[in-house]
Protein backbone atom coordinates (compact mmCIF):
# COMPACT_ATOMS: atom_id res chain seq x y z
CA UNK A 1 49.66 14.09 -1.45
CA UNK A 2 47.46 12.89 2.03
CA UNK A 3 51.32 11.68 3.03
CA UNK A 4 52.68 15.05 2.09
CA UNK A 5 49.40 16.35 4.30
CA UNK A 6 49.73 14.18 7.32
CA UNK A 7 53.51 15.32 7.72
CA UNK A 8 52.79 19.33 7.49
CA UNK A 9 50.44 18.17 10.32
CA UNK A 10 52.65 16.48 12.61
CA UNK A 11 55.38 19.44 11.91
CA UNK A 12 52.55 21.71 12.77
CA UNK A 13 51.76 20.04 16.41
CA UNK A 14 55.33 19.65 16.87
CA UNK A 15 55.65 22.96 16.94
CA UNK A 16 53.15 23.92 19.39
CA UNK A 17 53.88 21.26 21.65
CA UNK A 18 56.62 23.45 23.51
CA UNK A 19 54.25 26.05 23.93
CA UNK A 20 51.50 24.42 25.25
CA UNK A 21 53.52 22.37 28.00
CA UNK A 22 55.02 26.04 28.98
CA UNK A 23 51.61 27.40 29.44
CA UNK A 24 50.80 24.46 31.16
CA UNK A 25 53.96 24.59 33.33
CA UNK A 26 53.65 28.25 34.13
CA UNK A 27 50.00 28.06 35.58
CA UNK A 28 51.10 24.69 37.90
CA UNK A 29 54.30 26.39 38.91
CA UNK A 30 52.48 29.75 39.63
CA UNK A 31 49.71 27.35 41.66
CA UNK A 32 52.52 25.34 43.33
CA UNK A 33 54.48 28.65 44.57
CA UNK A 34 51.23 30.12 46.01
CA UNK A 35 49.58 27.46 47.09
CA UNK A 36 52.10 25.06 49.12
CA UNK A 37 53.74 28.44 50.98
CA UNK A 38 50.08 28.74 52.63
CA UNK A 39 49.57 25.17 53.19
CA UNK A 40 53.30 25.20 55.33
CA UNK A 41 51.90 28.44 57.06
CA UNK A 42 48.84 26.90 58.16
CA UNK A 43 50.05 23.66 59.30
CA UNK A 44 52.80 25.80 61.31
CA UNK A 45 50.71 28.20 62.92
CA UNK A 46 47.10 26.44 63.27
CA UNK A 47 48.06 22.66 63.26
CA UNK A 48 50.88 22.97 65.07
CA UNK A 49 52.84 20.52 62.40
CA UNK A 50 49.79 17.79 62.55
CA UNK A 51 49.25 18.39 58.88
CA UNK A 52 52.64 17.81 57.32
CA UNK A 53 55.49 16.11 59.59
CA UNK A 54 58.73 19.03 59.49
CA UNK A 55 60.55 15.82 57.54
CA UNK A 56 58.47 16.58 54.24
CA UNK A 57 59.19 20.40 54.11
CA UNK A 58 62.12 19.78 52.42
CA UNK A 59 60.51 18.26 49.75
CA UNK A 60 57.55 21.17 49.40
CA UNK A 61 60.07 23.62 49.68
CA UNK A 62 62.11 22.47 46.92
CA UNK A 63 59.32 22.15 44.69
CA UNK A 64 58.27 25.99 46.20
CA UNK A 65 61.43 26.89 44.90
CA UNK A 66 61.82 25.16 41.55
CA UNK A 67 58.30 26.80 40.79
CA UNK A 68 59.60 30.01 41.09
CA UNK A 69 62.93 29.52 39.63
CA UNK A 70 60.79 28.30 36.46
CA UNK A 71 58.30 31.54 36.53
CA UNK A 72 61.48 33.38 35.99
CA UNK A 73 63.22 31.06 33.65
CA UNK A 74 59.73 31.10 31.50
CA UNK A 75 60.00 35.35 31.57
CA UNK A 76 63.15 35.28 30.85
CA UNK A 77 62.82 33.10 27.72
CA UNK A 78 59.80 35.40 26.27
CA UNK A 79 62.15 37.56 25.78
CA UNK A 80 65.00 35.59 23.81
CA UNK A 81 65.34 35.47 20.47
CA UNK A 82 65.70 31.74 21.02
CA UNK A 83 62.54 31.18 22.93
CA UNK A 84 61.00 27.90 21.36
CA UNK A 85 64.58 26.17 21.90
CA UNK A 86 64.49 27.40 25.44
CA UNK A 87 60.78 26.24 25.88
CA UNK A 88 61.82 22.56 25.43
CA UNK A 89 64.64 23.02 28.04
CA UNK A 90 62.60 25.02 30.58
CA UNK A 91 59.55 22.67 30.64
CA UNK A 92 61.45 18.84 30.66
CA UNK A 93 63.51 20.48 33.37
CA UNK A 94 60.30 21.87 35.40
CA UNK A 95 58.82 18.35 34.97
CA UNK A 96 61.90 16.47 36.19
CA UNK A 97 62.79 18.47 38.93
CA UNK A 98 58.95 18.52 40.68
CA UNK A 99 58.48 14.59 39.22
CA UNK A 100 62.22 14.26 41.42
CA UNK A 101 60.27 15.63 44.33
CA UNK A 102 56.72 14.29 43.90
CA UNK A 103 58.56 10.79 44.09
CA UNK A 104 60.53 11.16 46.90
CA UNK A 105 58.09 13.26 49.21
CA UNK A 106 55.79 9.74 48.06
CA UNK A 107 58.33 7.48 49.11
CA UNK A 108 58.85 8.97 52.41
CA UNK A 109 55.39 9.98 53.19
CA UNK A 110 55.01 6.10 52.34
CA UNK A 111 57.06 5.14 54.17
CA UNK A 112 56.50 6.91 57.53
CA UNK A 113 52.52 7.42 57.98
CA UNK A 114 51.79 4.22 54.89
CA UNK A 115 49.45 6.01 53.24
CA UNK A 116 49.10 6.47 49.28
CA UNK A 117 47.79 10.02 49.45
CA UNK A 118 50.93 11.99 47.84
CA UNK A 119 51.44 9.15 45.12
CA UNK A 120 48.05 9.62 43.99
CA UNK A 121 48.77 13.44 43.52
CA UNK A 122 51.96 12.63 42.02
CA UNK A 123 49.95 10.38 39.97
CA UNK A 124 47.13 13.24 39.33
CA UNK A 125 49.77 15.95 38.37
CA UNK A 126 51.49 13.88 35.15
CA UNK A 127 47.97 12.81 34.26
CA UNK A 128 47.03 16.43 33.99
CA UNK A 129 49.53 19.13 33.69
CA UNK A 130 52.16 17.50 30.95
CA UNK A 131 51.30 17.22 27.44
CA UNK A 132 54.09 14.80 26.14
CA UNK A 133 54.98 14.09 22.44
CA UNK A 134 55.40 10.26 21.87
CA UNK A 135 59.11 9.89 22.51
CA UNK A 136 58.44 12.19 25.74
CA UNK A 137 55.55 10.02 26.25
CA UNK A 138 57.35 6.97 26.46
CA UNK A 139 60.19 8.45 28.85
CA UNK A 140 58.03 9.57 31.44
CA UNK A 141 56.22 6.39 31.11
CA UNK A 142 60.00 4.93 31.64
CA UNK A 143 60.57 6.93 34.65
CA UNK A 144 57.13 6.31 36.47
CA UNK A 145 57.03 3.06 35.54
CA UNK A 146 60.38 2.10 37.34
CA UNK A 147 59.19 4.15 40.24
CA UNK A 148 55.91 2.15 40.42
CA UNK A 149 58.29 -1.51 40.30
CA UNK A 150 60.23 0.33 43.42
CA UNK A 151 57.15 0.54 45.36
CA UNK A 152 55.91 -2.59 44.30
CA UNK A 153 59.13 -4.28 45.58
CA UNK A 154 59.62 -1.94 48.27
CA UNK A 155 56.38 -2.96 49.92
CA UNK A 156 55.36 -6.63 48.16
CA UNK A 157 53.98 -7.53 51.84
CA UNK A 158 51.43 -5.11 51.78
CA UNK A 159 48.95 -5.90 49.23
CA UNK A 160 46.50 -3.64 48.80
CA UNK A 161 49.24 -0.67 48.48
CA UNK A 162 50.39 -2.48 45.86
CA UNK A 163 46.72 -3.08 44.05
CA UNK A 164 46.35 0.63 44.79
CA UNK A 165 49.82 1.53 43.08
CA UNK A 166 48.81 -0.65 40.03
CA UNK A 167 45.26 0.84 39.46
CA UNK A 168 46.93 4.72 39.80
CA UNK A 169 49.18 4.11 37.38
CA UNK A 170 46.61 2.22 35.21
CA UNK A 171 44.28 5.35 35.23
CA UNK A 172 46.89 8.22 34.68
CA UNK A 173 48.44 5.91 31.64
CA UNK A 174 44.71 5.81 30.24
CA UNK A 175 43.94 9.78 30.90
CA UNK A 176 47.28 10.20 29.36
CA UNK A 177 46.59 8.46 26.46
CA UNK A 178 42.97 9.71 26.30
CA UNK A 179 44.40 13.35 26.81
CA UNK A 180 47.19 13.16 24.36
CA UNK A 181 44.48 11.81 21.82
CA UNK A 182 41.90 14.38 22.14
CA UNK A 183 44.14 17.43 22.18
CA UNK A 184 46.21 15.73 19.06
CA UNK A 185 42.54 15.30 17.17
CA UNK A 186 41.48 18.99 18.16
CA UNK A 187 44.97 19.99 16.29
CA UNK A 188 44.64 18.36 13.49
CA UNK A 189 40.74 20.14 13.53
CA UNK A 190 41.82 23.29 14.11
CA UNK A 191 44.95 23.08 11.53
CA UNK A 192 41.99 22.17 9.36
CA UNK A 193 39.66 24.74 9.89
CA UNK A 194 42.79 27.68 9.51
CA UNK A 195 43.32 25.65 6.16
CA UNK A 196 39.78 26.51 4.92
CA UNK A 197 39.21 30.01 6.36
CA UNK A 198 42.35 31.03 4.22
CA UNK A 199 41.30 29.15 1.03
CA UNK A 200 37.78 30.77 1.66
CA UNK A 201 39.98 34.26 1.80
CA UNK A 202 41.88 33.91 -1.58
CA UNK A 203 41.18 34.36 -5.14
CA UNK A 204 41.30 30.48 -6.34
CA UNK A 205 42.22 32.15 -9.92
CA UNK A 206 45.03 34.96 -8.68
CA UNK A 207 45.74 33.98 -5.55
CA UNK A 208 45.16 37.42 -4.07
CA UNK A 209 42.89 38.18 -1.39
CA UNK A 210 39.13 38.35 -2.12
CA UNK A 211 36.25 40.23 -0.45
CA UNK A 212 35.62 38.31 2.56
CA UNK A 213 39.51 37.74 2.73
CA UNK A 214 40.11 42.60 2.47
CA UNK A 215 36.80 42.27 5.39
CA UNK A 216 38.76 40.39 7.97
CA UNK A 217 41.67 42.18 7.90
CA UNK A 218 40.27 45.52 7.47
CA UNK A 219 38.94 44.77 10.73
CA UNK A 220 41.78 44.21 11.98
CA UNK A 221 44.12 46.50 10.53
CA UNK A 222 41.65 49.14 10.36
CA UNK A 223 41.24 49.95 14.37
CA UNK A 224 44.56 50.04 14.81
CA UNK A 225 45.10 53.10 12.17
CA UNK A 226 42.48 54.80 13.74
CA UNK A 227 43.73 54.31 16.73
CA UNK A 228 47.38 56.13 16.23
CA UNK A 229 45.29 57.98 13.26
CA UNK A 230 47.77 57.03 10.55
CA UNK A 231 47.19 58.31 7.24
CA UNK A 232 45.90 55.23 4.76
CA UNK A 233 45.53 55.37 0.63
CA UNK A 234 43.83 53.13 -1.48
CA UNK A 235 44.37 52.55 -5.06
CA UNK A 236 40.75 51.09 -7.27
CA UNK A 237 42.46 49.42 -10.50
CA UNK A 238 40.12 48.18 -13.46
CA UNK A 239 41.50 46.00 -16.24
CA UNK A 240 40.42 48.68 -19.26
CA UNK A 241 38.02 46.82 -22.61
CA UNK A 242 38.38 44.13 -20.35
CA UNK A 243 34.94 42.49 -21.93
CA UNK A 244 36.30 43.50 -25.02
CA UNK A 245 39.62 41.17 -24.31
CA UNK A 246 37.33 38.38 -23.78
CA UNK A 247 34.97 38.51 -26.97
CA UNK A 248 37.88 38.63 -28.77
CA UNK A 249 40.51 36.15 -27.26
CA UNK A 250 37.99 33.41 -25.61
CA UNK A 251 37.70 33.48 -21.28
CA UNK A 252 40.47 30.74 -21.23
CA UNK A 253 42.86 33.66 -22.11
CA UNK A 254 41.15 36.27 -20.33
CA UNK A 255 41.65 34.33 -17.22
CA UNK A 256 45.50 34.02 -18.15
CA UNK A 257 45.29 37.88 -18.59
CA UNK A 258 43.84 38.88 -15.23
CA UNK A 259 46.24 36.48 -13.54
CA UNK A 260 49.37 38.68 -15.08
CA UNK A 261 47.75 41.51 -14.37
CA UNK A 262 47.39 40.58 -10.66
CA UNK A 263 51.02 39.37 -10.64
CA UNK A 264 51.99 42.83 -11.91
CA UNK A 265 50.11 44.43 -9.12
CA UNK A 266 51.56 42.40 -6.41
CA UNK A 267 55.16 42.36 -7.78
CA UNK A 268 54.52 46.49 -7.77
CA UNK A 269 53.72 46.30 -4.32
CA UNK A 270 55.38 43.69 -2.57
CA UNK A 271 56.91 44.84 0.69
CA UNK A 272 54.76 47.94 0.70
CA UNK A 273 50.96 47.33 0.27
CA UNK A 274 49.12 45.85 3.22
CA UNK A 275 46.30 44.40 1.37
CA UNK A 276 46.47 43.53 -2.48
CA UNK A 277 42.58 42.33 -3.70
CA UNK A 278 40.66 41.24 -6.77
CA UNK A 279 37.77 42.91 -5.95
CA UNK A 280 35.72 40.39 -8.52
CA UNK A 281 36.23 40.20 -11.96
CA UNK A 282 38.80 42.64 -13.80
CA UNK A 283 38.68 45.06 -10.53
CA UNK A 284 41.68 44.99 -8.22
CA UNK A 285 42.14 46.97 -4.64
CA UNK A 286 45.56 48.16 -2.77
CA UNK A 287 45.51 49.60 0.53
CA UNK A 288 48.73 50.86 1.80
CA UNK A 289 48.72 52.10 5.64
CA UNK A 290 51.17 55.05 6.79
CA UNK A 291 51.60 56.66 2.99
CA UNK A 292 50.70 59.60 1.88
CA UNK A 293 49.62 61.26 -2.00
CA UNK A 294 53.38 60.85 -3.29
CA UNK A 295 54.18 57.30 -2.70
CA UNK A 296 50.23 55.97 -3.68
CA UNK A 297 50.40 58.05 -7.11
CA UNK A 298 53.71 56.36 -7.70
CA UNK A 299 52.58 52.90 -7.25
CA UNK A 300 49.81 53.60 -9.41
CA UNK A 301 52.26 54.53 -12.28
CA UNK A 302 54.44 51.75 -11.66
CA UNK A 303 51.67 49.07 -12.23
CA UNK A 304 50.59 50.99 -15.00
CA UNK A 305 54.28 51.22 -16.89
CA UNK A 306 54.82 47.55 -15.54
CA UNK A 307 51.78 46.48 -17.68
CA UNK A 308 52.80 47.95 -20.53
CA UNK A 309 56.55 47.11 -19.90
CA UNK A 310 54.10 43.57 -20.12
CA UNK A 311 52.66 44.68 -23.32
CA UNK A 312 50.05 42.06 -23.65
CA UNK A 313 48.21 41.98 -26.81
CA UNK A 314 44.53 43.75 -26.63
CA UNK A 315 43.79 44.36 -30.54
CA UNK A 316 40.37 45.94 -29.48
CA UNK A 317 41.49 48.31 -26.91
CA UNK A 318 41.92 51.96 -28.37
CA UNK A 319 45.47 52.44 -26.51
CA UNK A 320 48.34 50.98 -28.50
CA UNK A 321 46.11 47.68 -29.09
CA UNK A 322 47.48 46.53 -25.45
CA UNK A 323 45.98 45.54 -22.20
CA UNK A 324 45.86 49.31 -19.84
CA UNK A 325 44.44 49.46 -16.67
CA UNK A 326 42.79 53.06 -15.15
CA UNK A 327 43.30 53.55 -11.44
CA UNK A 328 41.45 55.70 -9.05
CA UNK A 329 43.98 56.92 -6.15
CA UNK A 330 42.50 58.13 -2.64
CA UNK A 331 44.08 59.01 0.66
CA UNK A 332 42.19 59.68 4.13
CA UNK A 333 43.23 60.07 7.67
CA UNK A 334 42.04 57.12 9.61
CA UNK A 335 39.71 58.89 12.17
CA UNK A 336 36.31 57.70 12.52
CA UNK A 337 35.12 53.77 12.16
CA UNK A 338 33.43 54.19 8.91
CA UNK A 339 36.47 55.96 7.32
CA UNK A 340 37.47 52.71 5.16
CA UNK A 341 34.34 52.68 3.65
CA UNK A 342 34.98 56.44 2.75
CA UNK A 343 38.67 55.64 1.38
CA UNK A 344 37.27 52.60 -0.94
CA UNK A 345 34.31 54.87 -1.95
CA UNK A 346 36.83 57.74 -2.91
CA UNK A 347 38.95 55.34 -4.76
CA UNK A 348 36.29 54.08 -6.40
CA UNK A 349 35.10 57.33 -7.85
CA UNK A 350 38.29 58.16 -8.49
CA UNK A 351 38.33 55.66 -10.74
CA UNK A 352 35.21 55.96 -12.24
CA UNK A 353 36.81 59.82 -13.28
CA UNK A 354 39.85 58.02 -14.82
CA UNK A 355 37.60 55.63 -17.01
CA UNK A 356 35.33 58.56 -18.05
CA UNK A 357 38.68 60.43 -19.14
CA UNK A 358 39.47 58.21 -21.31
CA UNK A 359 41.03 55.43 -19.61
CA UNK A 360 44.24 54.26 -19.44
CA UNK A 361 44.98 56.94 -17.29
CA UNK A 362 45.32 57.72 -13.20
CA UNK A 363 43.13 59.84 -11.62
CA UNK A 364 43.57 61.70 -7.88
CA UNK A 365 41.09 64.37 -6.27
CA UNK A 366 39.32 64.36 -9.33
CA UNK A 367 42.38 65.31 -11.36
CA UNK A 368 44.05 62.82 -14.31
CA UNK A 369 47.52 62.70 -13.51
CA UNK A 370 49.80 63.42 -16.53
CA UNK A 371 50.71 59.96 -18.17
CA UNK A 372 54.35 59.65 -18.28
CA UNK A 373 57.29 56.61 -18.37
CA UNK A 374 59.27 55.40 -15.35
CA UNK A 375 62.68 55.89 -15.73
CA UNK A 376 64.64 54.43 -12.48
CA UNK A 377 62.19 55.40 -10.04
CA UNK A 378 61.26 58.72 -11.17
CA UNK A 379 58.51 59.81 -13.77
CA UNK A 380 59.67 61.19 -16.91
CA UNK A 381 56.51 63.47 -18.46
CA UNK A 382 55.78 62.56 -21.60
């Protein structure tokens, strides 16, 4: 099982990896495309070229313009229906094309004036900006790594650009490696908190959402009806006798009974309800955005024929000796911030209307609706 565990994990950072090097990529290569342009201007214009030698513009420029050929490439991808392919493409090819540069603007810069300067921000840019997975992680490591022996060979006579080439790499291997582990660890944290907050959101007996579970996304869901003022029902459902059902058949069965019920609920409702909750006990909630008093009154009778369709035995219970439920339907234009509070509260009494009428019933604006049979989709009055 912890194997099982550890590889939904690595699946999961897998996954994001692509995305986090792109936003990673985009805010360098939007840096890079702003930044060096005023750099060449002011070395140009104020320094007169005593800044950056005119042999090393070809090098900023290129990385100017693979920047901004990646800003679009990155835009362009958003919108593809093939964007996390495209990710791993866009970013290895960002990083290889500026590394290309980095190096060679290094080399010459090197070369010319002997200073370090530009390998240690060649150096300071893979340390920072990449976030590799291990067989990435080894490449790049590949590909400095033979750059570093070129130097080194390049320039054996001068020892202390060599210590200094040594000791850069030394440090960007260890932030890489200190980088990769932290963000890995903060993953696996993260994948672990998400794994608790939606345990701590479910019904451990029906799987359904519970209270704290219909809070959080009524707070999200919620603003957004109100906002385009969509019209939102709500459908209170209470398991009828249901102490009854356990004096006589033990809680070990009553259990079994509320999880068919909730099954019967959520197979009623699947593709259509936003929100399917046990409310606590033998009460259940369905909230259904965009609706209206038609299609909520007809998922209420389809649960209730599906449960008797069920017919589970309820000896005690005054209808037919099976299990019944009585549902309380309410619909409300989503106006004000309180107005979910109003819906459940309608529901609710609407309920508490079809258990006073004699239950096994469904009851809407105070009014039982006539019991009837489902026959394809359509109610048959009976």
């Amino acid at each position: 099982m912890n194997k099982y565990i550890r590889l939904l994990e690595r699946a999961s950072i897998k996954r994001k990896l692509p995305k986090m090097n792109m936003e990673r990529c985009l805010k360098s290569a939007v840096f890079l495309a702003l930044f060096i342009p005023v750099i060449l201007m002011v070395n140009i214009i104020v320094l007169n070229q005593t800044l950056i030698r005119p042999e090393y513009n070809k090098y900023l420029c290129a990385i100017i313009i693979y920047s901004i050929l990646f800003i679009g490439g990155s835009l362009l991808a958003k919108k593809s229906k093939n964007a996390k392919s495209l990710y791993k493409y866009l970013y290895r090819t960002y990083f290889i094309a500026i590394g290309s540069c980095m190096m060679l603007l290094s080399a010459a810069y090197f070369e010319t004036v002997g200073s370090l300067f530009y390998f240690f921000l060649f150096m300071v840019f893979f340390a920072v900006v990449p976030f590799f997975g291990k067989n990435e992680l080894i490449v790049s490591e590949i590909i400095a790594g033979t750059f570093m022996i070129y130097f080194v060979v390049v320039n054996i006579d001068i020892k202390m650009a060599v210590a200094q080439i040594i000791l850069f790499n030394i440090v960007r291997i260890a932030i890489t490696a200190w980088k990769y582990m932290v963000t890995i660890n903060n993953m696996k944290l993260q994948n672990k908190l998400n794994e608790e907050k939606q345990v701590s959101e479910k019904d451990l007996l029906t799987g359904l959402l519970n209270r704290r579970g219909l809070t959080r996304k009524t707070n999200i869901i919620w603003p957004l009806c109100k906002k385009h003022k969509i019209i939102c029902g709500g459908i209170m459902i209470d398991i009828d006798n249901f102490k009854k059902y356990n004096d006589t058949y033990g809680h070990i069965q009553g259990d079994a009974c509320i999880q068919k019920v909730a099954g019967i609920i959520h197979s009623q409702t699947r593709g259509r309800a936003d929100m399917v909750v046990r409310m606590g006990g033998e009460e259940f909630f369905v909230f259904v955005k965009d609706t209206d008093k038609t299609e909520m009154t007809l998922i209420a009778r389809k649960i209730r024929q599906a449960l008797k369709d069920e017919a589970i035995p309820h000896r005690t219970n005054s209808t037919r000796g099976l299990v019944t439920v009585s549902s309380g339907v309410a619909i409300i234009k989503a106006e004000t911030e309180d107005g979910y509070q109003r819906l459940y509260k309608m529901a609710d009494k609407e309920l508490y209307n079809a258990k006073e009428s004699g239950k096994d019933s469904i009851s809407y604006k105070q009014k039982i609706i006539t019991r009837g049979i489902l026959i394809e989709g359509q109610m048959k009055l009976s």
